[in-house]
C-alpha atoms as a PDB file:
ATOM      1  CA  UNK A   1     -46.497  -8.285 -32.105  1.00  0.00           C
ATOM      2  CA  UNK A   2     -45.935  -6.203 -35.356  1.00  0.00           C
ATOM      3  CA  UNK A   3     -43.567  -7.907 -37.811  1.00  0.00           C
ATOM      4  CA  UNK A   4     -41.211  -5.380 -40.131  1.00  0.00           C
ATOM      5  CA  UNK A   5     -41.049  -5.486 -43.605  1.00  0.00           C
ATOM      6  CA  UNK A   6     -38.888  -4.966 -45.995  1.00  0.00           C
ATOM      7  CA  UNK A   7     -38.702  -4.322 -49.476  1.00  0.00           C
ATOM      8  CA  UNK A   8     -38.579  -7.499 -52.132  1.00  0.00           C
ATOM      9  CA  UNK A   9     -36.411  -4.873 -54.347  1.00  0.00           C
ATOM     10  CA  UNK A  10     -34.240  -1.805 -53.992  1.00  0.00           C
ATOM     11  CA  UNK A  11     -32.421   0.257 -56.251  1.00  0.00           C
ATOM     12  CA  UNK A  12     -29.194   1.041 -54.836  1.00  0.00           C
ATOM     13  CA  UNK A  13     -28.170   2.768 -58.828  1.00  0.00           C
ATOM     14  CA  UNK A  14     -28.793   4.877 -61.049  1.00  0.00           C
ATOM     15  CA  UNK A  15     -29.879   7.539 -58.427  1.00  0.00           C
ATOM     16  CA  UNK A  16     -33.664   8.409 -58.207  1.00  0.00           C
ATOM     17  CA  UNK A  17     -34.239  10.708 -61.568  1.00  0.00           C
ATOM     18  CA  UNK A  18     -38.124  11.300 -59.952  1.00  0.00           C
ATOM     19  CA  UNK A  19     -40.492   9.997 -57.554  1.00  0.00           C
ATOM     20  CA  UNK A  20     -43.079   8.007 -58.589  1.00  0.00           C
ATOM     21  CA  UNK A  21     -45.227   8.358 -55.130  1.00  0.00           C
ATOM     22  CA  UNK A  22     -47.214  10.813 -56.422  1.00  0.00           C
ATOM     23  CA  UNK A  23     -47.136  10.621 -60.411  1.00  0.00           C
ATOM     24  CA  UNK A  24     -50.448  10.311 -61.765  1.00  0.00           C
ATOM     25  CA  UNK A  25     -51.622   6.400 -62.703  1.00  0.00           C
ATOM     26  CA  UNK A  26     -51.454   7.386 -66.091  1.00  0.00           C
ATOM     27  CA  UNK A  27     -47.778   8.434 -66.205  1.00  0.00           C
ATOM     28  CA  UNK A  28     -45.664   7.169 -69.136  1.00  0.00           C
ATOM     29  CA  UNK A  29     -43.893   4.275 -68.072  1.00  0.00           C
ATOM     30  CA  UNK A  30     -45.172   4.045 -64.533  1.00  0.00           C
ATOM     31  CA  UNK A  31     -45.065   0.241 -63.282  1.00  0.00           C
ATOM     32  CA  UNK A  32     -48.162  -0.685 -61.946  1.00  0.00           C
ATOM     33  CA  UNK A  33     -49.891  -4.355 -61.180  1.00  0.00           C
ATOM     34  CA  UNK A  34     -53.549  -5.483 -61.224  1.00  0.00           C
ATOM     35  CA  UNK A  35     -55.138  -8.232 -59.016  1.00  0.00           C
ATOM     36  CA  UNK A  36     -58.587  -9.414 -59.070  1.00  0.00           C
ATOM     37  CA  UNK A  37     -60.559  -9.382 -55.918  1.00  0.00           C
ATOM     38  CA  UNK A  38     -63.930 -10.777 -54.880  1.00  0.00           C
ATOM     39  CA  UNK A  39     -64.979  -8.107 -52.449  1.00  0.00           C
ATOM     40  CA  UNK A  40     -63.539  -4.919 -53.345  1.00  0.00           C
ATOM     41  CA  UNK A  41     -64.631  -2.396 -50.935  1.00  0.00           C
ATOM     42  CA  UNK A  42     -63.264  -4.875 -48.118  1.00  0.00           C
ATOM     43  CA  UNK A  43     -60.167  -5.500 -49.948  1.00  0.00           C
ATOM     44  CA  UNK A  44     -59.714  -1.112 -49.346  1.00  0.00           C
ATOM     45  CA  UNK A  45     -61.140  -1.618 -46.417  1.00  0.00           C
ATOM     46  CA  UNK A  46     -58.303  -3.951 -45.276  1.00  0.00           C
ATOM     47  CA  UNK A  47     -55.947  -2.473 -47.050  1.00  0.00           C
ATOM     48  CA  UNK A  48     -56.461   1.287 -45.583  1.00  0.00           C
ATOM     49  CA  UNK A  49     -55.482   0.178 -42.052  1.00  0.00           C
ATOM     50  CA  UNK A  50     -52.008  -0.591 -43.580  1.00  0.00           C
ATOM     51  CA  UNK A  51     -51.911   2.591 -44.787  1.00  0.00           C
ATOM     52  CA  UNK A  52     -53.336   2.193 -48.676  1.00  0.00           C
ATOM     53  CA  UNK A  53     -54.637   5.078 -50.327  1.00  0.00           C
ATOM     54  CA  UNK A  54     -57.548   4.696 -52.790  1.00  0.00           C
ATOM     55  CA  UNK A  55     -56.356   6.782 -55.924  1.00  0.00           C
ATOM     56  CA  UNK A  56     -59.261   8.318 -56.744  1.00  0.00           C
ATOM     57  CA  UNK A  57     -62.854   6.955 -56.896  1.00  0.00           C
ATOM     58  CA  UNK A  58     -63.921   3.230 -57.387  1.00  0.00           C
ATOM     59  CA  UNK A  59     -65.787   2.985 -60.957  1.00  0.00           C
ATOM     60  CA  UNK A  60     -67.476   0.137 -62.875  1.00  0.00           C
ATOM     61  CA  UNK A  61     -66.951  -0.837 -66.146  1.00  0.00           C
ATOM     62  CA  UNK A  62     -70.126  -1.758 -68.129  1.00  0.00           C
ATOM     63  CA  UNK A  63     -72.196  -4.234 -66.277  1.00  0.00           C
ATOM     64  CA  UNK A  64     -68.301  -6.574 -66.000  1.00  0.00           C
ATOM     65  CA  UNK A  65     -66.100  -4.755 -63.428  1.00  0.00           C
ATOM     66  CA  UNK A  66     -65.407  -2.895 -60.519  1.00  0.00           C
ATOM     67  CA  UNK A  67     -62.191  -1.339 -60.654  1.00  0.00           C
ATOM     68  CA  UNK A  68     -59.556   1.076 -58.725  1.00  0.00           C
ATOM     69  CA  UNK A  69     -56.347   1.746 -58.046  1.00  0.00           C
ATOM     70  CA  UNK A  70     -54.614   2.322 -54.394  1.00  0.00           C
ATOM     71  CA  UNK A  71     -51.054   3.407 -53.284  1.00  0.00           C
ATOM     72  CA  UNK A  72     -49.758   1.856 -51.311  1.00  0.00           C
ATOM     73  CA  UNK A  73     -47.602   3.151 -47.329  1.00  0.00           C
ATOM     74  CA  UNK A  74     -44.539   3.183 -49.963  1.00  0.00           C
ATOM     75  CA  UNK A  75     -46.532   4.565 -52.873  1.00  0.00           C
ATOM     76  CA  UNK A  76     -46.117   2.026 -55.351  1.00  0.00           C
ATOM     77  CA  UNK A  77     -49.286   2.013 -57.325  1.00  0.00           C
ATOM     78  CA  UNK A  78     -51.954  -1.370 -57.038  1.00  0.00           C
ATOM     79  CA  UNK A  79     -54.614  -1.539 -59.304  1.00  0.00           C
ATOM     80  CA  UNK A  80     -58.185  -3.551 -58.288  1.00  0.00           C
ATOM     81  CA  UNK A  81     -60.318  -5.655 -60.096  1.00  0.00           C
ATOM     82  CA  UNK A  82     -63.824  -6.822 -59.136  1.00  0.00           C
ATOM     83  CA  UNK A  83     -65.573  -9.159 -61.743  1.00  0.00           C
ATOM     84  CA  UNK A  84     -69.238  -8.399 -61.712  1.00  0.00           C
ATOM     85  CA  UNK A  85     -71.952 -10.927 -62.170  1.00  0.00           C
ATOM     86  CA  UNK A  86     -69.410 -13.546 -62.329  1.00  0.00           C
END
């Protein structure tokens, strides 16, 4: 059985002015939030069957992270954080 879901927030005004779907991750004042994971490729893995989009490629910081971003099926932007060599 699927369950629905609904958003935890809507704006019902001011009217749209653009849509943030697909604005690049660096757009000025672009909401975005960051979670660290243990296992990121399985965390996009799991994620892409809900219909998650990786933004890009997954890159590594130094020899201390893994990171990424994904959109999410309504487009709001996820970032990804895997802590190497913890």
């Amino acid at each position: 059985m699927a369950r629905a879901t609904a958003p935890l927030v809507q704006f019902l005004s001011p009217a749209i002015v653009s849509d943030h779907r697909n604005a690049p991750v660096n757009s000025l004042g672009y909401l975005r939030v960051m979670f660290t994971v243990v296992d990121i490729d399985d965390i996009i893995s799991r994620l892409s069957k809900h219909g998650a989009k990786l933004v890009g490629d997954v890159v590594q910081y130094e020899n201390s992270y893994r990171l990424c971003y994904i959109r999410n099926a309504e487009g709001l932007l996820i970032g990804l954080a895997e802590e190497l060599n913890k």
